[in-house]
C-alpha atoms as a PDB file:
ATOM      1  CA  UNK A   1      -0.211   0.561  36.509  1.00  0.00           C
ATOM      2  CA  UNK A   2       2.752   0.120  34.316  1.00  0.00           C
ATOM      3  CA  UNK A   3       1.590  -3.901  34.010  1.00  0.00           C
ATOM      4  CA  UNK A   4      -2.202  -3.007  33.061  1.00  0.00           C
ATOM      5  CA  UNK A   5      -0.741  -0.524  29.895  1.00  0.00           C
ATOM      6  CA  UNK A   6       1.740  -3.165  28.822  1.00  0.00           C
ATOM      7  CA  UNK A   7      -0.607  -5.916  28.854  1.00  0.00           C
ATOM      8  CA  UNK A   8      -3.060  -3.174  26.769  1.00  0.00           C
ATOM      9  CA  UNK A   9      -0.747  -2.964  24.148  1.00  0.00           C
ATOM     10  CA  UNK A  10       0.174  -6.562  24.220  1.00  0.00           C
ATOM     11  CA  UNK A  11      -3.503  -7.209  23.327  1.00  0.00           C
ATOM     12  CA  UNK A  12      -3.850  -4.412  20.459  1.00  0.00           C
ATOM     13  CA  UNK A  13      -0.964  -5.800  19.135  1.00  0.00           C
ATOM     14  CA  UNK A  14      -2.573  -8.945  18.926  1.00  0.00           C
ATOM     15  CA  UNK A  15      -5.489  -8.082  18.049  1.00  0.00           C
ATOM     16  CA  UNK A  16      -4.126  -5.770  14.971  1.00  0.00           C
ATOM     17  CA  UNK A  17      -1.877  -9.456  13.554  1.00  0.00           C
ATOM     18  CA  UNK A  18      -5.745 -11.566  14.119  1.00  0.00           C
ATOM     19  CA  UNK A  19      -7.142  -8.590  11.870  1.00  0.00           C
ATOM     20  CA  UNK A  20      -4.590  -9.058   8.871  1.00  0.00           C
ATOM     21  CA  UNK A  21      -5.902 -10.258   5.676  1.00  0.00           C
ATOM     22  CA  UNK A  22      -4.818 -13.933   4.189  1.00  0.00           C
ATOM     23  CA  UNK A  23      -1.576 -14.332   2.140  1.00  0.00           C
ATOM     24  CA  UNK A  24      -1.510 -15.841  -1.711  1.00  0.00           C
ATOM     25  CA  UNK A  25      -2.240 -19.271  -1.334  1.00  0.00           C
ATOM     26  CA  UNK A  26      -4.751 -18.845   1.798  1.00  0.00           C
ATOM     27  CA  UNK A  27      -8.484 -19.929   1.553  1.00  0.00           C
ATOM     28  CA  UNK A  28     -10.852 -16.713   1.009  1.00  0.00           C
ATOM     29  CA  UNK A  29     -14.592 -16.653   1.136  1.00  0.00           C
ATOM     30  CA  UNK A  30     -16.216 -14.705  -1.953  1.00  0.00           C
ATOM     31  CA  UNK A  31     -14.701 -14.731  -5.520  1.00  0.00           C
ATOM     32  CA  UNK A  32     -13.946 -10.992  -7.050  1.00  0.00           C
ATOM     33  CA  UNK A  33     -13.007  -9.851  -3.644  1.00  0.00           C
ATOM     34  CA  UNK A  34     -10.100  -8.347  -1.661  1.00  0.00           C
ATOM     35  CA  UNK A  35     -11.575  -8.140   1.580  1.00  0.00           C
ATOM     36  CA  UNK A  36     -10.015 -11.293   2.613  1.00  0.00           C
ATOM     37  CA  UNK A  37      -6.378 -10.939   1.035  1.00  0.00           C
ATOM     38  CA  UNK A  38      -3.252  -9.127   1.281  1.00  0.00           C
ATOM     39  CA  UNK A  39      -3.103  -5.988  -1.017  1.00  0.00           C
ATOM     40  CA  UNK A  40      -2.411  -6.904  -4.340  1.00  0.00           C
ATOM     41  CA  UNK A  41      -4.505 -10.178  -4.280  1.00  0.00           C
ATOM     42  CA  UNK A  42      -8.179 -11.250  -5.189  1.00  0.00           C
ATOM     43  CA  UNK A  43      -9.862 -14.341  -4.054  1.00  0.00           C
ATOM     44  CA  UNK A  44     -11.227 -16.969  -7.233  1.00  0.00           C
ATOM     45  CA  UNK A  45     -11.565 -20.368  -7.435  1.00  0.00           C
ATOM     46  CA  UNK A  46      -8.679 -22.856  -8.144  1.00  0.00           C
ATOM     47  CA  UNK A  47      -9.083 -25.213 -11.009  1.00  0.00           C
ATOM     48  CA  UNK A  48     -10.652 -27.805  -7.654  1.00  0.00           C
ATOM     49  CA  UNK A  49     -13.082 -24.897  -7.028  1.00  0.00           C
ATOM     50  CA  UNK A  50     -11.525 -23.993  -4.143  1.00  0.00           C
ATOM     51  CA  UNK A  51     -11.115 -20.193  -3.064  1.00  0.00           C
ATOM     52  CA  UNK A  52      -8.273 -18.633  -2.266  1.00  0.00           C
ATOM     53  CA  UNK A  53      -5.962 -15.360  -2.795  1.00  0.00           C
ATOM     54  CA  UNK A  54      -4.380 -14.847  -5.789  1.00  0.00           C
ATOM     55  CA  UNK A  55      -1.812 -11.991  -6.832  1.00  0.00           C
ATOM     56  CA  UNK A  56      -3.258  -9.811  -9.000  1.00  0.00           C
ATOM     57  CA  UNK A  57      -1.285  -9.940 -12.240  1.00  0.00           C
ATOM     58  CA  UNK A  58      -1.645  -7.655 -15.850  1.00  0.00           C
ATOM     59  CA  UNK A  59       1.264  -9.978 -17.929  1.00  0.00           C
ATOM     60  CA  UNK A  60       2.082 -13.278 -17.720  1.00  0.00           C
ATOM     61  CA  UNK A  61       5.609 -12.424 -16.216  1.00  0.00           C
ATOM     62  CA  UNK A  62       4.292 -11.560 -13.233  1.00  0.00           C
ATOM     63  CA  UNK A  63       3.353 -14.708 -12.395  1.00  0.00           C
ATOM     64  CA  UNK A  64       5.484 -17.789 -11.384  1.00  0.00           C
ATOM     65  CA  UNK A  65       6.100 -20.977 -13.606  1.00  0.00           C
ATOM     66  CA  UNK A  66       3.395 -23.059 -12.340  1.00  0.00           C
ATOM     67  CA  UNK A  67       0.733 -20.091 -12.680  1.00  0.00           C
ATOM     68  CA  UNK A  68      -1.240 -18.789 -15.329  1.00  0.00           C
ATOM     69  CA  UNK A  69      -2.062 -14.799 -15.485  1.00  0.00           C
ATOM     70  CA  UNK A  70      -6.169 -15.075 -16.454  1.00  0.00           C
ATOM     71  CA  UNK A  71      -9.545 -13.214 -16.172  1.00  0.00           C
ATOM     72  CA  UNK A  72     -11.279 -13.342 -12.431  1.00  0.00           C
ATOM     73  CA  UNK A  73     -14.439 -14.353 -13.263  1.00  0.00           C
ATOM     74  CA  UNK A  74     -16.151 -11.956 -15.704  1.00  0.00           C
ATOM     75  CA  UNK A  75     -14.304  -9.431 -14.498  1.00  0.00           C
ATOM     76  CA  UNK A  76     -11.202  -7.376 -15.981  1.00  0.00           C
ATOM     77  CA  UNK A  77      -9.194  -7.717 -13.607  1.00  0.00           C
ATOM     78  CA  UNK A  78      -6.459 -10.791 -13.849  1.00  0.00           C
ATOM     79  CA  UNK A  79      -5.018 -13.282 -11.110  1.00  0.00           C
ATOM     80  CA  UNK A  80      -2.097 -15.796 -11.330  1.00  0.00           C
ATOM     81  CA  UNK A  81      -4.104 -18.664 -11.094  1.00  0.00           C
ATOM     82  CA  UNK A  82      -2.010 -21.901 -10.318  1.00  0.00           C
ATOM     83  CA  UNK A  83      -2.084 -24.783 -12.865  1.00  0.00           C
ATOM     84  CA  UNK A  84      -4.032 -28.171 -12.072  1.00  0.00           C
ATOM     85  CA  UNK A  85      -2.379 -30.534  -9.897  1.00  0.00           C
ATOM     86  CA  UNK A  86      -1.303 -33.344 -12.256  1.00  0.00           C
ATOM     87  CA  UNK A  87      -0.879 -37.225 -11.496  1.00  0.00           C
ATOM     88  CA  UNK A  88       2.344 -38.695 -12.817  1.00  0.00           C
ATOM     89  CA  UNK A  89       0.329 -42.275 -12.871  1.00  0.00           C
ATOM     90  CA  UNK A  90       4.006 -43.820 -10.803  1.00  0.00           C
END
């Protein structure tokens, strides 16, 4: 009996970590949306068009170096959206 609740929990547990939402940086499937991030970040497309979560940002000092604090979308809400990858031409 003592097995059978153990394993229970064992399985809620990880169910609960499959259930969390993506981290900053992780792919995310509709622009404008939270559903798929962390709290505190919003999915939009990279400069590549790629989506992904983004931490939601008001200033520019919120954001890191490489990052620029702009508009998601149409919206009025801002994300730190990282800068374009750039070749060095070596």
């Amino acid at each position: 009996m003592q097995v059978r609740a153990l394993s229970a929990v064992f399985l809620m547990g990880a169910l609960a970590a499959c259930a969390q939402s993506g981290a900053t940086g992780d792919t995310c499937t509709a622009a404008g949306a939270t559903k798929d991030c962390t709290t505190g970040d919003i999915c939009d497309a990279t400069d590549s068009q790629a989506l992904e979560c983004m931490k939601v940002c008001k200033t520019q000092t919120e954001c890191a170096s490489d990052e620029t604090c702009s508009a998601v979308g149409t919206s009025a809400v801002s994300a730190c959206h990282p800068h374009a990858a750039q070749s060095h031409g070596w």
